[in-house]
PDB file of N, CA and C in Angstrom:
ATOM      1  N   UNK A   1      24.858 -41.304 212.054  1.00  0.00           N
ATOM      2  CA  UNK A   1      24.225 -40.352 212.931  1.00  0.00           C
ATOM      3  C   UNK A   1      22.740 -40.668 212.970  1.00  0.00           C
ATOM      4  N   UNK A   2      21.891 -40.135 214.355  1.00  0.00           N
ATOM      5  CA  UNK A   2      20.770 -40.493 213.878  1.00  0.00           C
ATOM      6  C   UNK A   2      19.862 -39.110 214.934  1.00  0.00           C
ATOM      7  N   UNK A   3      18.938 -39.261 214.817  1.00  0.00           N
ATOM      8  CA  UNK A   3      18.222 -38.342 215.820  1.00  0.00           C
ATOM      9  C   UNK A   3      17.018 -39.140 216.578  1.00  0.00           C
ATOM     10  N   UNK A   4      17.214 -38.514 217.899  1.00  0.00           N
ATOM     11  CA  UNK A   4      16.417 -39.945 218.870  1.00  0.00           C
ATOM     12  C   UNK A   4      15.686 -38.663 219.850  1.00  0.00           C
ATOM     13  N   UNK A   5      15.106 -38.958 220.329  1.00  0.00           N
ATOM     14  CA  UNK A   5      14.119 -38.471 221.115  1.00  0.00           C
ATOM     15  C   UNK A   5      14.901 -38.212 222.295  1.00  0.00           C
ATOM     16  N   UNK A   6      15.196 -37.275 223.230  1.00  0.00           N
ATOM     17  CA  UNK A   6      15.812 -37.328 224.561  1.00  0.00           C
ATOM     18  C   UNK A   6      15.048 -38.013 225.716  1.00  0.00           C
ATOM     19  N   UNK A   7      15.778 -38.428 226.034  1.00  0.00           N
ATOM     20  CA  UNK A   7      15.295 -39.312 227.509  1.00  0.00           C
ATOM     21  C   UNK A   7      15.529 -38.932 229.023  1.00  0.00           C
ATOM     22  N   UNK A   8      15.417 -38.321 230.311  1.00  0.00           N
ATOM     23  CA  UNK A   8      15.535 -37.858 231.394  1.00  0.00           C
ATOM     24  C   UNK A   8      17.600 -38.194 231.422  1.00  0.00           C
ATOM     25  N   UNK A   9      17.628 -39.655 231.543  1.00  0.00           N
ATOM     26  CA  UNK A   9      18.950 -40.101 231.253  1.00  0.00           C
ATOM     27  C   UNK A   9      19.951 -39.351 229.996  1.00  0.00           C
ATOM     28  N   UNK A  10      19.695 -38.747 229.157  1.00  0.00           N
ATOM     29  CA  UNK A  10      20.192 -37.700 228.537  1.00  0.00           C
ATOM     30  C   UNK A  10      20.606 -36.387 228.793  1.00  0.00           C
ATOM     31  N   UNK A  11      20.239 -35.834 229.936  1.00  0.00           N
ATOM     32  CA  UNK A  11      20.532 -34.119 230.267  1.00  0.00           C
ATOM     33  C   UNK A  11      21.941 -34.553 230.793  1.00  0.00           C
ATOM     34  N   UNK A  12      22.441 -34.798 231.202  1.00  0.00           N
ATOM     35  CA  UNK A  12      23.228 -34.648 231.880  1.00  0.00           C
ATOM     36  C   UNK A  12      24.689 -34.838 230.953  1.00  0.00           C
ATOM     37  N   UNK A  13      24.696 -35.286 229.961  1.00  0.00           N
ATOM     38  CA  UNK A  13      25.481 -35.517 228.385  1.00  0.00           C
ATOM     39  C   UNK A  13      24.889 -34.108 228.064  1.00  0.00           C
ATOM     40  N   UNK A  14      23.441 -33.839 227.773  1.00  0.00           N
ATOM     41  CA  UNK A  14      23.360 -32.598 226.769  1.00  0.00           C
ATOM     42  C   UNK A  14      23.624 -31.276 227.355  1.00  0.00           C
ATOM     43  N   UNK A  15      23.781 -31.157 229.117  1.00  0.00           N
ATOM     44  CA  UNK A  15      23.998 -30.468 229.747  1.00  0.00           C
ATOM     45  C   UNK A  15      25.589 -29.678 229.296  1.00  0.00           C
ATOM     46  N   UNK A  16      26.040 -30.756 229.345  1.00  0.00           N
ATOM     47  CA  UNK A  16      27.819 -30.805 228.905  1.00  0.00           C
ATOM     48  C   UNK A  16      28.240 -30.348 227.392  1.00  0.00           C
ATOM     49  N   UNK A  17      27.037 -30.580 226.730  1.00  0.00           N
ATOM     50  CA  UNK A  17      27.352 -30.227 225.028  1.00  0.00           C
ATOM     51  C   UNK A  17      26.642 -28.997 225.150  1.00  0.00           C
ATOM     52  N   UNK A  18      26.186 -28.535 225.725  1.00  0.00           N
ATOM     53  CA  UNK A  18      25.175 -27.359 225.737  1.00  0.00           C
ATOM     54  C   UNK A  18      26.295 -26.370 226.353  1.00  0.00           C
ATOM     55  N   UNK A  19      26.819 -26.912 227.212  1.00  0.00           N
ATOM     56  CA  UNK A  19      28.068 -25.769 227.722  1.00  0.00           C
ATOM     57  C   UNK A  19      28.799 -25.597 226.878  1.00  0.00           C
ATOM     58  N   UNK A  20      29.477 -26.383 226.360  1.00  0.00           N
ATOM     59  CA  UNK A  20      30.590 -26.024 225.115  1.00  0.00           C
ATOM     60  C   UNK A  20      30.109 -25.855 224.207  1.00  0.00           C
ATOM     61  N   UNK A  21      28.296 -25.090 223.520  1.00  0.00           N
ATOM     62  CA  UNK A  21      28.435 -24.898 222.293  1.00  0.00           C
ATOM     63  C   UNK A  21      28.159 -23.380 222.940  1.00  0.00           C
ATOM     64  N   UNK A  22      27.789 -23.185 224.499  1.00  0.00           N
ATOM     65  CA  UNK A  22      27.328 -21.598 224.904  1.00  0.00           C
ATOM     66  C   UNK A  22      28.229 -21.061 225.100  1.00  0.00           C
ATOM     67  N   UNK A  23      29.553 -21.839 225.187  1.00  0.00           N
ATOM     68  CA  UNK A  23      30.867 -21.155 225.590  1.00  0.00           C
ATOM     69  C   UNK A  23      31.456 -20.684 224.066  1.00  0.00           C
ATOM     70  N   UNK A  24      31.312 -21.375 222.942  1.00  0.00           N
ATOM     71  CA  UNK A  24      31.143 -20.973 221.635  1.00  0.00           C
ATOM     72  C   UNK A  24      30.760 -19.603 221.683  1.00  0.00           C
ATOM     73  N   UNK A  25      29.504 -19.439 221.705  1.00  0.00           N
ATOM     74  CA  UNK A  25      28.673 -18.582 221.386  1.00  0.00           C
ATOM     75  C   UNK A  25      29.528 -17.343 222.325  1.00  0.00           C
ATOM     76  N   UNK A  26      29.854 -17.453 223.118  1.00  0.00           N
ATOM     77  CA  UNK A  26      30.202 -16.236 224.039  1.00  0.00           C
ATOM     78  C   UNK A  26      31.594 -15.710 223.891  1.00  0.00           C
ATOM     79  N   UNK A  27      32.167 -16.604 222.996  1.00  0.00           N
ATOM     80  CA  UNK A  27      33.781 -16.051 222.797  1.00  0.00           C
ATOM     81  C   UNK A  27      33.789 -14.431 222.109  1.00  0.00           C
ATOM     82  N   UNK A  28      35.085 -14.136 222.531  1.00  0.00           N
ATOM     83  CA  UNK A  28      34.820 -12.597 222.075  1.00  0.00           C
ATOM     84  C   UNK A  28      34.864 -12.453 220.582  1.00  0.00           C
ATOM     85  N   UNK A  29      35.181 -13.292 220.150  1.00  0.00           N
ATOM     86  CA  UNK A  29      36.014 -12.684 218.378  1.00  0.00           C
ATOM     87  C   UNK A  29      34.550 -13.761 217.362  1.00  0.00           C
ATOM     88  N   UNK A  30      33.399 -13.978 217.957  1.00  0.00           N
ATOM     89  CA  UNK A  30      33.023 -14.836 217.624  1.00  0.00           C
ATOM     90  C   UNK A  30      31.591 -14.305 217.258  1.00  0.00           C
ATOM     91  N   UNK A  31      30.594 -14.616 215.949  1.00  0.00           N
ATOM     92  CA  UNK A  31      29.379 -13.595 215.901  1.00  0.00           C
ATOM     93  C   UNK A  31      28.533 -14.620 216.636  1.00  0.00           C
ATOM     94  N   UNK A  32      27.297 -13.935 217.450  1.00  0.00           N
ATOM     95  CA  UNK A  32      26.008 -14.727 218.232  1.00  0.00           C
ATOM     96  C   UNK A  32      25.869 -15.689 217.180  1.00  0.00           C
ATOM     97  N   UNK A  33      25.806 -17.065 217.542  1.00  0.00           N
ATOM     98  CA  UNK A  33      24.872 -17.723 216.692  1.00  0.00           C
ATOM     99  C   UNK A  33      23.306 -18.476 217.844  1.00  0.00           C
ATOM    100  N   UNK A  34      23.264 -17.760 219.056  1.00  0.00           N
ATOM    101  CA  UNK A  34      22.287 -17.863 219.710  1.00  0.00           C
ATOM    102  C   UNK A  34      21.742 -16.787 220.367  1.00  0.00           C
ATOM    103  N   UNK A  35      20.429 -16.349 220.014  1.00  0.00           N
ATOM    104  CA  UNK A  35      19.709 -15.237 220.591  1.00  0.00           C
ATOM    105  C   UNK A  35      19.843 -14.907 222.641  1.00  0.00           C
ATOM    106  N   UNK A  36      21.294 -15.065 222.851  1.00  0.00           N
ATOM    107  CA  UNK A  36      21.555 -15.163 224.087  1.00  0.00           C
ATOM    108  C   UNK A  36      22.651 -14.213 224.303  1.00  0.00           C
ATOM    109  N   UNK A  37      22.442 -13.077 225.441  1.00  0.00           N
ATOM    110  CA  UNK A  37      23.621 -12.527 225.173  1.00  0.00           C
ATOM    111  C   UNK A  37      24.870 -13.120 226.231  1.00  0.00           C
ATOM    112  N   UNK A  38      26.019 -12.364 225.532  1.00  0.00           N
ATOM    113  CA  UNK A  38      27.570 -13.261 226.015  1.00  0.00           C
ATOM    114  C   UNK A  38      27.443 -13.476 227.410  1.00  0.00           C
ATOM    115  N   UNK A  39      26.977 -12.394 228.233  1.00  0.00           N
ATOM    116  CA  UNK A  39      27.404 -12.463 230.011  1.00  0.00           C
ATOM    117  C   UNK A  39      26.243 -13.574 230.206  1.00  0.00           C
ATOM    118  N   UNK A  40      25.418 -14.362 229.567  1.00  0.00           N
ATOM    119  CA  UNK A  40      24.076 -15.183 230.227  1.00  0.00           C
ATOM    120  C   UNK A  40      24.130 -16.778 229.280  1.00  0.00           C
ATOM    121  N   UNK A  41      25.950 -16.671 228.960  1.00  0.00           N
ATOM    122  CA  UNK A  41      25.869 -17.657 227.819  1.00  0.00           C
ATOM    123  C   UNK A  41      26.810 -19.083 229.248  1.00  0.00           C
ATOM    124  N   UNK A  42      25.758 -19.382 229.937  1.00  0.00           N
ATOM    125  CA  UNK A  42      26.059 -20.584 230.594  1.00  0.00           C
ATOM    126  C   UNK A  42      24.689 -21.511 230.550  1.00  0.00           C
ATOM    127  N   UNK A  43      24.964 -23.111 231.660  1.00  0.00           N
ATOM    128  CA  UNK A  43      23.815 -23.657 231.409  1.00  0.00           C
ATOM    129  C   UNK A  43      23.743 -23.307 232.970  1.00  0.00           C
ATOM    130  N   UNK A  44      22.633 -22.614 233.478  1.00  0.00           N
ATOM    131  CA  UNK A  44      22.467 -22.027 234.426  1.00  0.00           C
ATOM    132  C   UNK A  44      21.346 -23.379 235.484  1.00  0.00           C
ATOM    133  N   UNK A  45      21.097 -22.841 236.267  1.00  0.00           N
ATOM    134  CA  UNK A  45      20.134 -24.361 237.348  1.00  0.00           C
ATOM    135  C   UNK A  45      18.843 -23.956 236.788  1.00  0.00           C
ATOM    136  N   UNK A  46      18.431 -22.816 236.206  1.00  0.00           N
ATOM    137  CA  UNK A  46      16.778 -22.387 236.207  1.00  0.00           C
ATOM    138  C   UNK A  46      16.854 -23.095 234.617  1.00  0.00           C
ATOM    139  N   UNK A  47      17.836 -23.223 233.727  1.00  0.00           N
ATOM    140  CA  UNK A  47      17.943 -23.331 232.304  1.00  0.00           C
ATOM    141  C   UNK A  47      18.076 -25.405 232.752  1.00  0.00           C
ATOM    142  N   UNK A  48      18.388 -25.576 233.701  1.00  0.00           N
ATOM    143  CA  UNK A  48      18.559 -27.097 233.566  1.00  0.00           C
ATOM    144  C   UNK A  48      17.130 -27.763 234.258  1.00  0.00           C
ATOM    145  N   UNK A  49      16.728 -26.818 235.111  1.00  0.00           N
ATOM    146  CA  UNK A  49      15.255 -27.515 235.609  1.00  0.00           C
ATOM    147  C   UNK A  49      14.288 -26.898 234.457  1.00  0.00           C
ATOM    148  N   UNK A  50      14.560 -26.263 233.607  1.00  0.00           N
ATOM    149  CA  UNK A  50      13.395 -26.043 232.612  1.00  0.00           C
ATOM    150  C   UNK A  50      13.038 -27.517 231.672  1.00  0.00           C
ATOM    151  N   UNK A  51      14.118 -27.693 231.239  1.00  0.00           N
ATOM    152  CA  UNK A  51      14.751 -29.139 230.745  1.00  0.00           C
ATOM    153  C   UNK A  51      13.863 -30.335 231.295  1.00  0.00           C
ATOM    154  N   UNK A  52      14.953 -30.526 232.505  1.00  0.00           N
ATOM    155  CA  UNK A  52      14.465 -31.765 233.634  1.00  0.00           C
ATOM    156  C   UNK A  52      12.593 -31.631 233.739  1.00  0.00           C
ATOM    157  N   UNK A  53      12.036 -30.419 234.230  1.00  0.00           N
ATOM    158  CA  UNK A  53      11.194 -30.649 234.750  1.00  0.00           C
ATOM    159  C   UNK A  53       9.796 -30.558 233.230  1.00  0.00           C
ATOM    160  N   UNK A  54      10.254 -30.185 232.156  1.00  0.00           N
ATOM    161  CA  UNK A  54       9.714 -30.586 230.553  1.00  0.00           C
ATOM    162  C   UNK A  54       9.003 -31.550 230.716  1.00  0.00           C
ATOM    163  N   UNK A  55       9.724 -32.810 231.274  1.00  0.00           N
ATOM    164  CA  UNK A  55       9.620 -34.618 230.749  1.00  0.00           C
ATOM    165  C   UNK A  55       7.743 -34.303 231.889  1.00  0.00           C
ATOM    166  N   UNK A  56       7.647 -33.719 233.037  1.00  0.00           N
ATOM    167  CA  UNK A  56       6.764 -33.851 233.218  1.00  0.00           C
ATOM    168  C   UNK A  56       5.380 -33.424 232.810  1.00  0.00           C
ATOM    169  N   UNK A  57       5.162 -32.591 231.860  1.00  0.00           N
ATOM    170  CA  UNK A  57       4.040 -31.567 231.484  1.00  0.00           C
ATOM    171  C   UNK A  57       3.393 -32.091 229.882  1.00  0.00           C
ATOM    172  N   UNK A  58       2.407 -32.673 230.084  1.00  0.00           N
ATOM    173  CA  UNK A  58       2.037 -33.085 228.218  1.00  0.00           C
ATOM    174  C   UNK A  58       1.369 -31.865 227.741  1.00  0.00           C
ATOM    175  N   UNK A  59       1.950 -32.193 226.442  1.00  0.00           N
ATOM    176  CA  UNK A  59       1.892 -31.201 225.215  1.00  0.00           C
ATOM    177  C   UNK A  59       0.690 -30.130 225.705  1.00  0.00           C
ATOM    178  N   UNK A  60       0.958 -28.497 225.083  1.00  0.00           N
ATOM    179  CA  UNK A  60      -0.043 -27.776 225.811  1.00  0.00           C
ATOM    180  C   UNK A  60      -0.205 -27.301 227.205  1.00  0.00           C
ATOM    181  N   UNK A  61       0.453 -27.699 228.249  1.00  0.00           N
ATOM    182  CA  UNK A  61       0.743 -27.198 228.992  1.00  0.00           C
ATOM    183  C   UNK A  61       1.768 -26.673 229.313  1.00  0.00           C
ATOM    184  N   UNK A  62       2.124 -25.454 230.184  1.00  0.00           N
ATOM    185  CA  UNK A  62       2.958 -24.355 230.596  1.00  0.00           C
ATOM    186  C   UNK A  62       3.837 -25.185 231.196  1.00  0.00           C
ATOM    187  N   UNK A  63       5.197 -25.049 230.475  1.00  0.00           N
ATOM    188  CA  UNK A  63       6.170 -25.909 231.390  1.00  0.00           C
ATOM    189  C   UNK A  63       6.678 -27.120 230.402  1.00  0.00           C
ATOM    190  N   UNK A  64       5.738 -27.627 229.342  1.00  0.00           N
ATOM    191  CA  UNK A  64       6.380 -28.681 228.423  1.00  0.00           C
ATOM    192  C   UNK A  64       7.224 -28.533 227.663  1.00  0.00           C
ATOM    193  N   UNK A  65       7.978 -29.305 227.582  1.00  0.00           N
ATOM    194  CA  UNK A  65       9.234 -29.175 226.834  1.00  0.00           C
ATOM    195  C   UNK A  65       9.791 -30.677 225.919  1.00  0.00           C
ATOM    196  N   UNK A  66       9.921 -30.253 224.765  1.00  0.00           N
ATOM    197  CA  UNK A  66      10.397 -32.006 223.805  1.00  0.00           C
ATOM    198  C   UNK A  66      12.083 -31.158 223.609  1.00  0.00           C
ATOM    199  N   UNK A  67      12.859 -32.175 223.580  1.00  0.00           N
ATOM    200  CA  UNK A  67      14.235 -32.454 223.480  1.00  0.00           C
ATOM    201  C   UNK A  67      14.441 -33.526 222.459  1.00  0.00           C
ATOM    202  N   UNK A  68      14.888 -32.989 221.177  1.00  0.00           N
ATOM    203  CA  UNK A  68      15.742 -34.357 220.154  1.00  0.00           C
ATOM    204  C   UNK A  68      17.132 -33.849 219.862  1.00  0.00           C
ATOM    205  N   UNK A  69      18.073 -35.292 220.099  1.00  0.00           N
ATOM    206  CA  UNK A  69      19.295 -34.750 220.455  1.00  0.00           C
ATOM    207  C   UNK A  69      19.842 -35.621 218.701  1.00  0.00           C
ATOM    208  N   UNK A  70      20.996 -35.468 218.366  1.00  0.00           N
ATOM    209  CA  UNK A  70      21.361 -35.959 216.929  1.00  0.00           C
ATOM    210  C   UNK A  70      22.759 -36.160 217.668  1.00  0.00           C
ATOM    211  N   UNK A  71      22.810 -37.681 217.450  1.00  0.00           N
ATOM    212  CA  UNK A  71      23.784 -38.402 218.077  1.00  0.00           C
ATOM    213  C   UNK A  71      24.594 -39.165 216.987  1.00  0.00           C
ATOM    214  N   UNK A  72      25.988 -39.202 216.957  1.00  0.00           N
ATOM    215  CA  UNK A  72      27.228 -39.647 216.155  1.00  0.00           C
ATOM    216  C   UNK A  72      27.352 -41.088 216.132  1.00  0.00           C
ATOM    217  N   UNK A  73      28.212 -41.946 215.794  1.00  0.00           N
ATOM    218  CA  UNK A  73      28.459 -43.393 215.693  1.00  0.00           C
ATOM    219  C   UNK A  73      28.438 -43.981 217.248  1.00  0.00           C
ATOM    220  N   UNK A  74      29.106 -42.725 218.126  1.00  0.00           N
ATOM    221  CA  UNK A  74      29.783 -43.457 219.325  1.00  0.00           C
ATOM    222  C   UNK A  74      27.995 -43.096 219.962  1.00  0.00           C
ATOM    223  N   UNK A  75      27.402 -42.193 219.782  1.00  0.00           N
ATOM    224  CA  UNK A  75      26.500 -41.636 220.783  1.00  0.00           C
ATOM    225  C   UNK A  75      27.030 -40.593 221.716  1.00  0.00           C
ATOM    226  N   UNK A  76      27.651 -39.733 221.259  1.00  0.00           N
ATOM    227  CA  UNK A  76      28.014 -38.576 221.413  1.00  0.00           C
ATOM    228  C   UNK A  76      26.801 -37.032 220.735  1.00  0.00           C
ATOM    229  N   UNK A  77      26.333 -36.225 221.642  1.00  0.00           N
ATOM    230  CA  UNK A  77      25.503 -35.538 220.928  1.00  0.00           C
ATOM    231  C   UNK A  77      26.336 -34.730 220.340  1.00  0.00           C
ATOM    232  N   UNK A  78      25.779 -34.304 218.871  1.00  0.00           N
ATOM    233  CA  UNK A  78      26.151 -33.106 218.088  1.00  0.00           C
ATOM    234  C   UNK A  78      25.894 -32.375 217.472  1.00  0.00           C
ATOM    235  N   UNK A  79      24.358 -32.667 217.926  1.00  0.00           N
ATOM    236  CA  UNK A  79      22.948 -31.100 217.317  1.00  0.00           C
ATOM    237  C   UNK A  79      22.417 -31.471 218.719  1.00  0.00           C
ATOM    238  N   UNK A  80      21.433 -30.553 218.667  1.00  0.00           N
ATOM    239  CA  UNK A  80      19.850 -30.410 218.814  1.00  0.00           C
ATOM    240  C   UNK A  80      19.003 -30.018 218.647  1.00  0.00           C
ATOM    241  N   UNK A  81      17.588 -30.440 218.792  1.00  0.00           N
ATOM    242  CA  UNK A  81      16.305 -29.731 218.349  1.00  0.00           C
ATOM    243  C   UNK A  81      15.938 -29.707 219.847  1.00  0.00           C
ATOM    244  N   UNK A  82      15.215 -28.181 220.080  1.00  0.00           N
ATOM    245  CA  UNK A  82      14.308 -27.951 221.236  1.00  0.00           C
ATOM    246  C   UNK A  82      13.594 -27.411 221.396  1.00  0.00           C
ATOM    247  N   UNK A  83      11.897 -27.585 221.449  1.00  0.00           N
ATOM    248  CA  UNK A  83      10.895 -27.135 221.397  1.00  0.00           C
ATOM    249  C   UNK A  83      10.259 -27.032 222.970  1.00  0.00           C
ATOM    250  N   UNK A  84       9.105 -25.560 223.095  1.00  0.00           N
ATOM    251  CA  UNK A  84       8.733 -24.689 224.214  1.00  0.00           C
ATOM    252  C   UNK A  84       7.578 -24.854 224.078  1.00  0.00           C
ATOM    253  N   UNK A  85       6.474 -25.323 224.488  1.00  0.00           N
ATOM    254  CA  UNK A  85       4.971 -24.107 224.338  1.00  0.00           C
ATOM    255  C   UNK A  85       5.370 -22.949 224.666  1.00  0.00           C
ATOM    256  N   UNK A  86       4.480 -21.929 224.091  1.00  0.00           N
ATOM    257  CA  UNK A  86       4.845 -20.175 224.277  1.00  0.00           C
ATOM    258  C   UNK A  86       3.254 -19.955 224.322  1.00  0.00           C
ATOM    259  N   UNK A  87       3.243 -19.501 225.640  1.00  0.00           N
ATOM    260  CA  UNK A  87       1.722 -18.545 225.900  1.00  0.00           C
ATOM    261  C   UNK A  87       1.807 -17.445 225.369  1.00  0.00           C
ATOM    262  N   UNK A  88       0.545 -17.501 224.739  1.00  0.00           N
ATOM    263  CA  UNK A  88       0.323 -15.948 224.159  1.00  0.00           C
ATOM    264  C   UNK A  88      -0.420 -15.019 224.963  1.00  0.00           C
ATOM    265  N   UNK A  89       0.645 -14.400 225.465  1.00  0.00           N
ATOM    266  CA  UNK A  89       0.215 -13.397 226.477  1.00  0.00           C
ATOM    267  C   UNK A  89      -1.074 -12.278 226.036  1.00  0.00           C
ATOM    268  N   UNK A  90      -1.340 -11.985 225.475  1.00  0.00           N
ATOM    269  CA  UNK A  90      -2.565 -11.452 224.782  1.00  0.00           C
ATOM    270  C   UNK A  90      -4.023 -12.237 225.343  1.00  0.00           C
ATOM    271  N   UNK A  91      -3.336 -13.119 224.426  1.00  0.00           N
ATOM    272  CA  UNK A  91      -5.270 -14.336 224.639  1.00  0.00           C
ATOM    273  C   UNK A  91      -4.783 -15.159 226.134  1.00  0.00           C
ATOM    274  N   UNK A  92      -4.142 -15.138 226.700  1.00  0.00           N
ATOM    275  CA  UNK A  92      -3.696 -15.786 228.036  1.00  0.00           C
ATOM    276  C   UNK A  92      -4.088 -17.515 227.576  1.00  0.00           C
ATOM    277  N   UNK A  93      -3.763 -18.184 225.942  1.00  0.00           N
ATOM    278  CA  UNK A  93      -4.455 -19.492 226.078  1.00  0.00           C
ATOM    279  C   UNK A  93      -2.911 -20.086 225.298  1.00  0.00           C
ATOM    280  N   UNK A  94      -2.758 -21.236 225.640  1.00  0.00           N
ATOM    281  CA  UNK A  94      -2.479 -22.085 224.510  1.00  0.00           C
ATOM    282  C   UNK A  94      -2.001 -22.470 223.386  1.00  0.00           C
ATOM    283  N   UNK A  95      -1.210 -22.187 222.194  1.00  0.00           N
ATOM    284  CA  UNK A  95      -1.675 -22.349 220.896  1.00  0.00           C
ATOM    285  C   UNK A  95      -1.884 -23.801 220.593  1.00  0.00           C
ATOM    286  N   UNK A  96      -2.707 -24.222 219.805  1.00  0.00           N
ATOM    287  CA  UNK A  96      -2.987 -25.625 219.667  1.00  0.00           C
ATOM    288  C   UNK A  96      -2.885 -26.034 218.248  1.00  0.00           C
ATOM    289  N   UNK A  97      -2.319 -27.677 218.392  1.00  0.00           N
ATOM    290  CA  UNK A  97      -2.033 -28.150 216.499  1.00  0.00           C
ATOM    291  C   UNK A  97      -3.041 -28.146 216.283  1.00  0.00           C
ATOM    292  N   UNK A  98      -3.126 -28.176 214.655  1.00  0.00           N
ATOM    293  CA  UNK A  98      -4.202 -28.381 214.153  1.00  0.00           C
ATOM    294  C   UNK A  98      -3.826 -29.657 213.278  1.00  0.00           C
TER     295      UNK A  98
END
């Protein structure tokens, strides 16, 4: 297994693993394991251009998005990591590394 950086050429595989782990999440007999509730547990077009349109925005700006996917022998995904900037609505700025 290894973990690789996602590439534009990747959504469309993680699109597909992302459905069957939200369809997980939404079964009835089954506890949340994603802060999503059951009726909103699809990969929706606004949830796939958030994705897609990530690759364009560097770090710090509204709209960036990093994708690392953890891929099996064959290259099959079977995690992921996914990171947001989050404006802090308060200070209307940024948060920045240090």
């Amino acid at each position: 297994m290894e973990i690789v950086e996602a590439k534009q050429t990747d959504l469309e595989s993680f699109f597909d693993y992302l459905k069957s782990q939200l369809l997980d999440n939404a079964s009835d007999d089954s506890p949340l394991f994603l802060p999503i509730a059951k009726q909103h547990c699809q990969v929706s077009e606004q949830l796939r251009a958030k994705f897609q349109d990530g690759f364009r925005f560097e770090f710090g700006q509204l709209g960036w998005r990093k994708l690392w996917l953890a891929k099996d022998i064959n290259g099959l995904i079977c995690g992921h990591i996914a990171y947001s900037i989050y404006l802090q609505k308060t200070l209307n700025t940024v948060p920045k590394l240090r």
